[in-house]
Every structure is written in C-alpha cells, then in structure tokens.
C-alpha atoms as a PDB file:
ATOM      1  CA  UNK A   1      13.173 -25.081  50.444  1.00  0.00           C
ATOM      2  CA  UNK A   2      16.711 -23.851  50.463  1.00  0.00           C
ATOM      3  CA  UNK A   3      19.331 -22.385  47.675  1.00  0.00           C
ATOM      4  CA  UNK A   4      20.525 -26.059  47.485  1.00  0.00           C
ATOM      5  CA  UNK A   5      17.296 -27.856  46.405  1.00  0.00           C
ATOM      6  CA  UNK A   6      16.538 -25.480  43.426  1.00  0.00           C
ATOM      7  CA  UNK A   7      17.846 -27.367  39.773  1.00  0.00           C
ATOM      8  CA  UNK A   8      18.858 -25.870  36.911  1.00  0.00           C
ATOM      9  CA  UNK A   9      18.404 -27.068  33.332  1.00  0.00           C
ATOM     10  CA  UNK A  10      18.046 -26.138  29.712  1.00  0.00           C
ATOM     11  CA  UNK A  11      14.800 -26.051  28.023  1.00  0.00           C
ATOM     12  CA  UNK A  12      13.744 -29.235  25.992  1.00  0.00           C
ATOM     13  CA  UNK A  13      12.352 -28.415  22.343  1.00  0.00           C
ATOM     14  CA  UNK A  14       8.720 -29.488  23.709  1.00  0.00           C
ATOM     15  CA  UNK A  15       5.234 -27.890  23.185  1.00  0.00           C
ATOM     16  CA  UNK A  16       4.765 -27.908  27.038  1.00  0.00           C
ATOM     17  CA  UNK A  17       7.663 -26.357  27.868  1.00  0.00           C
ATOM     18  CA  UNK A  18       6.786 -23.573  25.122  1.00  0.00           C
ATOM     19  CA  UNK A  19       3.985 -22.995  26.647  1.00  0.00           C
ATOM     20  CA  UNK A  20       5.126 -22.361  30.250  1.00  0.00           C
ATOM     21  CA  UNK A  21       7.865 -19.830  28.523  1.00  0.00           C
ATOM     22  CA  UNK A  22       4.984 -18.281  26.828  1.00  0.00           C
ATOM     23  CA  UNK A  23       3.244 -17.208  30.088  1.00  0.00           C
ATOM     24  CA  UNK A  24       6.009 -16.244  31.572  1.00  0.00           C
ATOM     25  CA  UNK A  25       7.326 -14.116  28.907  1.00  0.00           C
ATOM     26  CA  UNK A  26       3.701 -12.491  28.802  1.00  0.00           C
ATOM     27  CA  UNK A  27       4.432 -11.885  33.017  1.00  0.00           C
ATOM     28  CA  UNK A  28       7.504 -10.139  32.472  1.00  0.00           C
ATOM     29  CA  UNK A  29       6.510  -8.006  29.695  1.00  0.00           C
ATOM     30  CA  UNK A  30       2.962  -7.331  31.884  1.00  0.00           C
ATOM     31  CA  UNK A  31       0.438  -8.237  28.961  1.00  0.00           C
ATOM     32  CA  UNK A  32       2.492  -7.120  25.853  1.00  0.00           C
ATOM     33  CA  UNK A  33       2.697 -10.912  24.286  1.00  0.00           C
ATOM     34  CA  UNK A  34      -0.790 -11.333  24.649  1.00  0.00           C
ATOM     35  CA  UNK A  35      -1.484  -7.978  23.008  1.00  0.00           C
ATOM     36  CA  UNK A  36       0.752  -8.817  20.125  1.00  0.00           C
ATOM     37  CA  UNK A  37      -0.651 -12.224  19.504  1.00  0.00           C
ATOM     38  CA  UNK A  38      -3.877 -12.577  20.894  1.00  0.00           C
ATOM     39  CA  UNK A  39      -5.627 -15.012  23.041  1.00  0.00           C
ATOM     40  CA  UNK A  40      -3.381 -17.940  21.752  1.00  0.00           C
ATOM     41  CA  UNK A  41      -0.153 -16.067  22.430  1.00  0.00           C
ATOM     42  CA  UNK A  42       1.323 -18.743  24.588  1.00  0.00           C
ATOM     43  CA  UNK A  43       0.251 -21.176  22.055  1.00  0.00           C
ATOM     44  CA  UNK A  44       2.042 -19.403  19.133  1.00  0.00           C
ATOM     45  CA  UNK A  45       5.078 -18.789  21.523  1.00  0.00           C
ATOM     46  CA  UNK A  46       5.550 -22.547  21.955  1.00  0.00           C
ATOM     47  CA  UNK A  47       5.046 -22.945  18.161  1.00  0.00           C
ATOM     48  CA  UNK A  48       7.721 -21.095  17.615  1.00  0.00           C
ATOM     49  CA  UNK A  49       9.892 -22.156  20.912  1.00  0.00           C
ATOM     50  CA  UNK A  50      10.618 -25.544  19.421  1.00  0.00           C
ATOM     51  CA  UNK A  51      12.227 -24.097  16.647  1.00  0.00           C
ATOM     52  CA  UNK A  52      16.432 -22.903  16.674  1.00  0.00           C
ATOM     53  CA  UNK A  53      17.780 -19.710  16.339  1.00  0.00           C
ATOM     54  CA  UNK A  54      15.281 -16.760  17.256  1.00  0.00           C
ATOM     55  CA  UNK A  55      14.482 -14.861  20.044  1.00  0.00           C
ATOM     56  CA  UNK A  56      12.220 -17.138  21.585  1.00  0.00           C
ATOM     57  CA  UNK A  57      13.868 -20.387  21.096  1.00  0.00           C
ATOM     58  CA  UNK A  58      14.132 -23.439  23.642  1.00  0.00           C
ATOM     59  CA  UNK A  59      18.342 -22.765  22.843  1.00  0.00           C
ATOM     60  CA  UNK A  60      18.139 -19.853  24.884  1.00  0.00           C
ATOM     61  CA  UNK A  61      16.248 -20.766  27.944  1.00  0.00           C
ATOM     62  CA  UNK A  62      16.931 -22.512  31.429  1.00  0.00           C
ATOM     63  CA  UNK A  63      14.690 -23.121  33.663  1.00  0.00           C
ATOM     64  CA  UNK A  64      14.778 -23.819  37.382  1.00  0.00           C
ATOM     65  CA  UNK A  65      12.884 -26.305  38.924  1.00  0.00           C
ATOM     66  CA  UNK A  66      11.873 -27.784  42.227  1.00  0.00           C
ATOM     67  CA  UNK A  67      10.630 -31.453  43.266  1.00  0.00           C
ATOM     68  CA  UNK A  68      10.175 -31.039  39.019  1.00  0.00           C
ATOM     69  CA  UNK A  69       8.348 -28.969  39.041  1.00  0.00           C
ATOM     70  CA  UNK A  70       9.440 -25.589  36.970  1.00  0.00           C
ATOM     71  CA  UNK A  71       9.586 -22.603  39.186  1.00  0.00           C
ATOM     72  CA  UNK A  72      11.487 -20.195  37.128  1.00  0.00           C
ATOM     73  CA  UNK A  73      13.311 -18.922  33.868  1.00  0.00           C
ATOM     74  CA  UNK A  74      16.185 -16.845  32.291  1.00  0.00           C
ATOM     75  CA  UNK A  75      15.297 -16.468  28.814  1.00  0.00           C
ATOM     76  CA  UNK A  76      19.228 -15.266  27.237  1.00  0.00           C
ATOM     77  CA  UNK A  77      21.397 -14.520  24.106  1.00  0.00           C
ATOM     78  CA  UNK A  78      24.336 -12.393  23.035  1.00  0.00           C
ATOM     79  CA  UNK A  79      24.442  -9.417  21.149  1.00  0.00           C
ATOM     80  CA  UNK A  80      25.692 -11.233  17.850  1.00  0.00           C
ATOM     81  CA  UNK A  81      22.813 -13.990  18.183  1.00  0.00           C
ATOM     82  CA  UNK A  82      20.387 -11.975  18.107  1.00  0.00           C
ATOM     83  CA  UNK A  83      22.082  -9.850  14.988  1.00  0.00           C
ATOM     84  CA  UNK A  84      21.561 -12.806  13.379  1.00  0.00           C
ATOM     85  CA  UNK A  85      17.981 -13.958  14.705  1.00  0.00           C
ATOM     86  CA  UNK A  86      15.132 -14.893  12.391  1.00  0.00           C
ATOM     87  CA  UNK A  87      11.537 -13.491  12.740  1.00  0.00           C
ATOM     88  CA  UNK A  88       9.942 -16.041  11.082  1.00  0.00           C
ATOM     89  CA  UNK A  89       9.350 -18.959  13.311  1.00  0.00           C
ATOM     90  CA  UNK A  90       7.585 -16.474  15.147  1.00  0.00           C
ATOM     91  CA  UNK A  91       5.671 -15.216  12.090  1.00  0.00           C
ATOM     92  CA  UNK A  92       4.768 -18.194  10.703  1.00  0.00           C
ATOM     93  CA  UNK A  93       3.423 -19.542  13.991  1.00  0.00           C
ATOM     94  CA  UNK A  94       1.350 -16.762  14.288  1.00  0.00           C
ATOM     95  CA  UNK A  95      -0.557 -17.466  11.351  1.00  0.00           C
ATOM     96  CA  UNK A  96      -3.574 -15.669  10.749  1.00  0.00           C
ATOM     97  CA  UNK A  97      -2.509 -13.483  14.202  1.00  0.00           C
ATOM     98  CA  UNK A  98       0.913 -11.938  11.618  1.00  0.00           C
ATOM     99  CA  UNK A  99      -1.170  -9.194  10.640  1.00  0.00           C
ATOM    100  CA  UNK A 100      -2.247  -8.492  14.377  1.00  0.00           C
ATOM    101  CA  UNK A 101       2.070  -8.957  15.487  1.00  0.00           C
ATOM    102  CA  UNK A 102       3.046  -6.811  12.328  1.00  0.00           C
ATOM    103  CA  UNK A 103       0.672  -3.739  13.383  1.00  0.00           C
ATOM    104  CA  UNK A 104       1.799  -3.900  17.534  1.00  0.00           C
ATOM    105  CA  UNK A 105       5.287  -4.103  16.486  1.00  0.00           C
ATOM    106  CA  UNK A 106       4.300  -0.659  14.386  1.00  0.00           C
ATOM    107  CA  UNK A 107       2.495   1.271  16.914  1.00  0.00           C
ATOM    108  CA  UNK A 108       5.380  -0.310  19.899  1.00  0.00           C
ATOM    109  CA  UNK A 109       8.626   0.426  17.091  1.00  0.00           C
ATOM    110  CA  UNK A 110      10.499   2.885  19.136  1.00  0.00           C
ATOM    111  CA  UNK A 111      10.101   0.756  22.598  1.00  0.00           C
ATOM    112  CA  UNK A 112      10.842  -2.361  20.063  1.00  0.00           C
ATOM    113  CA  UNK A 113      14.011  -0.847  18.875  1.00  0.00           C
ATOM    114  CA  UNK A 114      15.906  -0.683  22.369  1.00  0.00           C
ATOM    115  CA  UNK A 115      17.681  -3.940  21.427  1.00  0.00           C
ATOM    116  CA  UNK A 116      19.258  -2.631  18.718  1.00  0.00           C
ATOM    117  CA  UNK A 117      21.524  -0.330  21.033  1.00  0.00           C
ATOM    118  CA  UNK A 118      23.371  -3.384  22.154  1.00  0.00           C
ATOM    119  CA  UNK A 119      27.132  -3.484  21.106  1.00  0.00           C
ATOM    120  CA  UNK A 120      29.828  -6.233  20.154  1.00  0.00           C
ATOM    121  CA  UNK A 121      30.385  -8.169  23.772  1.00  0.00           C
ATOM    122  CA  UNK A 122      27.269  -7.829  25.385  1.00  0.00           C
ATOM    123  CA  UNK A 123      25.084 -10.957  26.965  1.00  0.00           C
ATOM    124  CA  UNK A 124      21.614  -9.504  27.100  1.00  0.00           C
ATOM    125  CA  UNK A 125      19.352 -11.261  29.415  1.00  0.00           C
ATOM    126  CA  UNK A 126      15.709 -10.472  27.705  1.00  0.00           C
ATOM    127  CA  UNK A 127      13.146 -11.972  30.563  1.00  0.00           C
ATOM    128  CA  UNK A 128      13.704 -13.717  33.789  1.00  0.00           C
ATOM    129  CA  UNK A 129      10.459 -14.967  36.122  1.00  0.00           C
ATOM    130  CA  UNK A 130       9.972 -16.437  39.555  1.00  0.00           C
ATOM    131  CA  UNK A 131       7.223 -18.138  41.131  1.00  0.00           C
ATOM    132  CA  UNK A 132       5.215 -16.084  43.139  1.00  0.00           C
ATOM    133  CA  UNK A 133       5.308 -18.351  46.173  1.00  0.00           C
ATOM    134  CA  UNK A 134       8.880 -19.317  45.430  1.00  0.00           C
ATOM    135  CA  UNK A 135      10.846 -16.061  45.511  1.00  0.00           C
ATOM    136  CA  UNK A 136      12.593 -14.700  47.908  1.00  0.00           C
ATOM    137  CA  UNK A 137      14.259 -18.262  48.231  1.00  0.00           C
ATOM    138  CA  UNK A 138      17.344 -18.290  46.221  1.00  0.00           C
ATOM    139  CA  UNK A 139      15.780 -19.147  42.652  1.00  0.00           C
ATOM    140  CA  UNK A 140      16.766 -15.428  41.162  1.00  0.00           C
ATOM    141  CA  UNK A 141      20.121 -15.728  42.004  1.00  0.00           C
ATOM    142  CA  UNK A 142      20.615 -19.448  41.024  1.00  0.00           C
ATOM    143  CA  UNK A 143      19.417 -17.980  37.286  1.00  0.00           C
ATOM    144  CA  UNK A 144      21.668 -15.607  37.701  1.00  0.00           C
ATOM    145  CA  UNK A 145      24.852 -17.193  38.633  1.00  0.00           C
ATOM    146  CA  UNK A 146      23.885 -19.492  35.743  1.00  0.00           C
ATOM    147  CA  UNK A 147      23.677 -16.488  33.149  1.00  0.00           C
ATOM    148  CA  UNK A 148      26.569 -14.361  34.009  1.00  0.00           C
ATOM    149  CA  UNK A 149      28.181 -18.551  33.720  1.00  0.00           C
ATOM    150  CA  UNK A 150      26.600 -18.496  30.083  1.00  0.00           C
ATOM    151  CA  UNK A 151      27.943 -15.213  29.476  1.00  0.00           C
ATOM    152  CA  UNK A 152      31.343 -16.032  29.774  1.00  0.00           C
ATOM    153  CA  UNK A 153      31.300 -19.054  28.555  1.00  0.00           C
ATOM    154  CA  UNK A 154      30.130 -17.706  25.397  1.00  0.00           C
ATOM    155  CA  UNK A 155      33.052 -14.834  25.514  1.00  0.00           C
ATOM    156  CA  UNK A 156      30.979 -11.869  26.316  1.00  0.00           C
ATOM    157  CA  UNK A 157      32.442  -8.873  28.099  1.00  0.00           C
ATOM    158  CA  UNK A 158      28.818  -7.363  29.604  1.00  0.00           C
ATOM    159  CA  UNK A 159      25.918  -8.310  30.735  1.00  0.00           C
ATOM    160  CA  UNK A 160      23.086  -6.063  29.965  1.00  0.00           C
ATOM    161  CA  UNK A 161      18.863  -5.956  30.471  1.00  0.00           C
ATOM    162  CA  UNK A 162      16.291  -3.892  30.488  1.00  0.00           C
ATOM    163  CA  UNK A 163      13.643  -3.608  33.299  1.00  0.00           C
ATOM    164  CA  UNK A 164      10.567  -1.830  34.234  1.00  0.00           C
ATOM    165  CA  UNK A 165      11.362   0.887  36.642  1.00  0.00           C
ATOM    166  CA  UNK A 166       8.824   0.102  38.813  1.00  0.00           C
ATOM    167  CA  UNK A 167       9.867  -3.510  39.097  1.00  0.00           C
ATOM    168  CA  UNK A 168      11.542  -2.495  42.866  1.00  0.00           C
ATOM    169  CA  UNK A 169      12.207  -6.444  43.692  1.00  0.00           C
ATOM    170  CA  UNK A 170      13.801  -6.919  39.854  1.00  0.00           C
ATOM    171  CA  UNK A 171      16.189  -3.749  40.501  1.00  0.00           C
ATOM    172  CA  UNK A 172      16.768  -4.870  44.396  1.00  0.00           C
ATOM    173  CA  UNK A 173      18.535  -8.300  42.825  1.00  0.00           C
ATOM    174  CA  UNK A 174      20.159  -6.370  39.427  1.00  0.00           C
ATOM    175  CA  UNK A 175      21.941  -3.726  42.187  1.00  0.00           C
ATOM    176  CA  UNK A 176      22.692  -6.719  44.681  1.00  0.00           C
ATOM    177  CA  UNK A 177      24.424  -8.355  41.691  1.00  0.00           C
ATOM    178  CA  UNK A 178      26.584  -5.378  40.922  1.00  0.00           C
ATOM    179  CA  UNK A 179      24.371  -4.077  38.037  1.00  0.00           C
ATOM    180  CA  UNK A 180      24.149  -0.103  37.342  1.00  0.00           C
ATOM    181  CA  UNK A 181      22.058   1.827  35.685  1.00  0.00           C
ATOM    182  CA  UNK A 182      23.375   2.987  31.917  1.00  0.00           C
ATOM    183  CA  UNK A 183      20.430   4.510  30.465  1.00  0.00           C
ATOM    184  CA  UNK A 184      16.771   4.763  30.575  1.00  0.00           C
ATOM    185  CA  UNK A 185      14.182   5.176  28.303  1.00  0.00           C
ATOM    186  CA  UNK A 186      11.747   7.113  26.824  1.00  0.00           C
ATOM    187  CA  UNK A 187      15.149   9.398  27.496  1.00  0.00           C
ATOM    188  CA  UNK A 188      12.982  12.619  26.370  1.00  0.00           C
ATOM    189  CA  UNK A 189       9.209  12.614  25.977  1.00  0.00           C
ATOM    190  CA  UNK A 190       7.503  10.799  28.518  1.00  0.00           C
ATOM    191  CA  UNK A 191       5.506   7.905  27.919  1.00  0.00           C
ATOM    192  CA  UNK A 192       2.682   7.077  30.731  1.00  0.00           C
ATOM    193  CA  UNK A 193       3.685   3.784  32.587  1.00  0.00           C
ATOM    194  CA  UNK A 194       6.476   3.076  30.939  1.00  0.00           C
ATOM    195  CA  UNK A 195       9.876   3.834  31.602  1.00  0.00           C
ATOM    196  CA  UNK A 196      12.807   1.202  31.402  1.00  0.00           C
ATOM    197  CA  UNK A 197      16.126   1.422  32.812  1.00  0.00           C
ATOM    198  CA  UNK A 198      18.977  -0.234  30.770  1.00  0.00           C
ATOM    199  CA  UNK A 199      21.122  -2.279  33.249  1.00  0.00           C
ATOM    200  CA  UNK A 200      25.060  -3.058  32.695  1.00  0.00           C
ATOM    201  CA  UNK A 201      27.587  -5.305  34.327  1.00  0.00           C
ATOM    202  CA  UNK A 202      30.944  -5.784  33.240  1.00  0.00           C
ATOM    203  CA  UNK A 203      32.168  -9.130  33.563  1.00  0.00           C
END
C-alpha cells in the first residue's frame, strides 16, 4: 500500500461509523472515554455522533480508508465551533451513565479546561488515529494535508492540538509538519503520567 491508495472521506451520520470513532477516540485519549462513560462508551459516543453540532459529531470527522475499509481518523473543529458546541447530545446519550460523565469531568476539570485557552483563528485538531498495521504508510499525513485543507478553508489562521508527551511517533509527524511546541501542561505541579504539550502552526 502506497500514499496513493489511501481515500479520504467525511463521516456518514451512521451508528457504525459512531462506533468506530468511539474506539478510536477512547485510543487516543488512552482509556479516558471509557472511564467517563463506562463499558458502553463507544455505544453512547455513536449515540451522540449522529447528531450536529458538538464535539463529537459525524460533521467534524474524516476518515481514511483502504480497499473500504477505515484505517484512520482526524476528528476537527475551530475555535468558534466549539464556543458554540452543545453538551447535550452527549448527555442525553449517556443516560443513566450522566451522573458517572458529570463526576469524571469534576475530578478531570483542570485537564478538561485546556480547550478553553484557544483564541479567535485557531483550527484545533482534538484526536487523530492510525491503524496499527497501517502506519508508517502515508495515512497520518494524508489526514493531515486534509486538516490544515479544512483549516483554511474554514478561514482559520492556526492550527493547534494537544498531545501526550510521550506520544514520540505523534510529535515525530506534528514537528515534520512544521508544528512547535507553545505550551505544556500541568505548567506547575506535576501530575504523574500526564503531561501534554500544546502544539501550534501558523497557516
């Protein structure tokens, strides 16, 4: 498989496609959907993916495929989306799991809070996953190109993430694409495996 056989296409508003953004959400953020939400997290996340304007929506995903099968995703919005997101389809997916999401989003505030430091202009690319077996092959910076294309398309002046400093292949292909480090956080106590660095580009 080469660069040139890897497609990329927006999500469809479909349970099954929920579901595959659910696990790879829970991937990315190593376990931290599935703590908020239970056993059924994926479940609730394609509950809620089918649904428009929130963080998790089908609007804001592409994924990448190969011989159709999906291999990948860039899960995407800009600053002033998600301003202007709604909790709820989350919430009310979550059903009798709210009270569970409501008291992890308590205890996780300050970590939660990070993307409410982003500023007029930005493009803020909240998750992006590979296929084991698949990376390495092109698919990373396919999602990319096709982001930083989204960006500008929707008039954004930066693109900006956060990632897991001890995600050495995620920061490899964020420095490769011109990305620099802005920030990290916790900036002053410590917090025991965890510690994000807040990535910029300015497009």
């Amino acid at each position: 498989m080469d660069h040139h056989s890897v497609v990329l296409r927006n999500a469809k508003s479909t349970i099954n496609e929920g579901l595959v953004c659910g696990q790879y959400l829970d991937e990315v953020a190593e376990g931290f959907f599935r703590l908020m939400l239970g056993n059924r997290f994926a479940e609730i996340i394609a509950q809620a993916f089918t649904q428009p304007n929130h963080s998790y929506s089908f609007e804001n995903v592409i994924f990448a495929e190969c011989d159709e099968r999906i291999v990948g995703m860039a899960l995407s919005f800009t600053a002033e989306q998600h301003r202007n997101f709604s909790a709820q389809p989350l919430k009310k997916a979550a059903g009798i799991s709210v009270l569970r999401m409501k008291i992890v989003n308590i205890l996780f505030a300050p970590m939660l809070q990070i993307l409410k430091t982003l500023t007029v202009g930005d493009y803020y690319l909240l998750s992006m996953a590979v296929e084991n077996e698949f990376r390495g092959k092109g698919i990373g910076t396919a999602l990319m190109d096709s982001i930083e294309e989204r960006a500008s398309t929707n008039g954004s002046i930066r693109l900006s993430l956060d990632v897991a400093a001890k995600n050495e292949g995620a920061l490899r292909l964020y420095e490769h694409r011109g990305m620099n480090i802005e920030s990290q956080w916790p900036k002053r106590i410590p917090i025991p495996g965890i510690k994000l660095y807040r990535m910029t580009k300015l497009l």
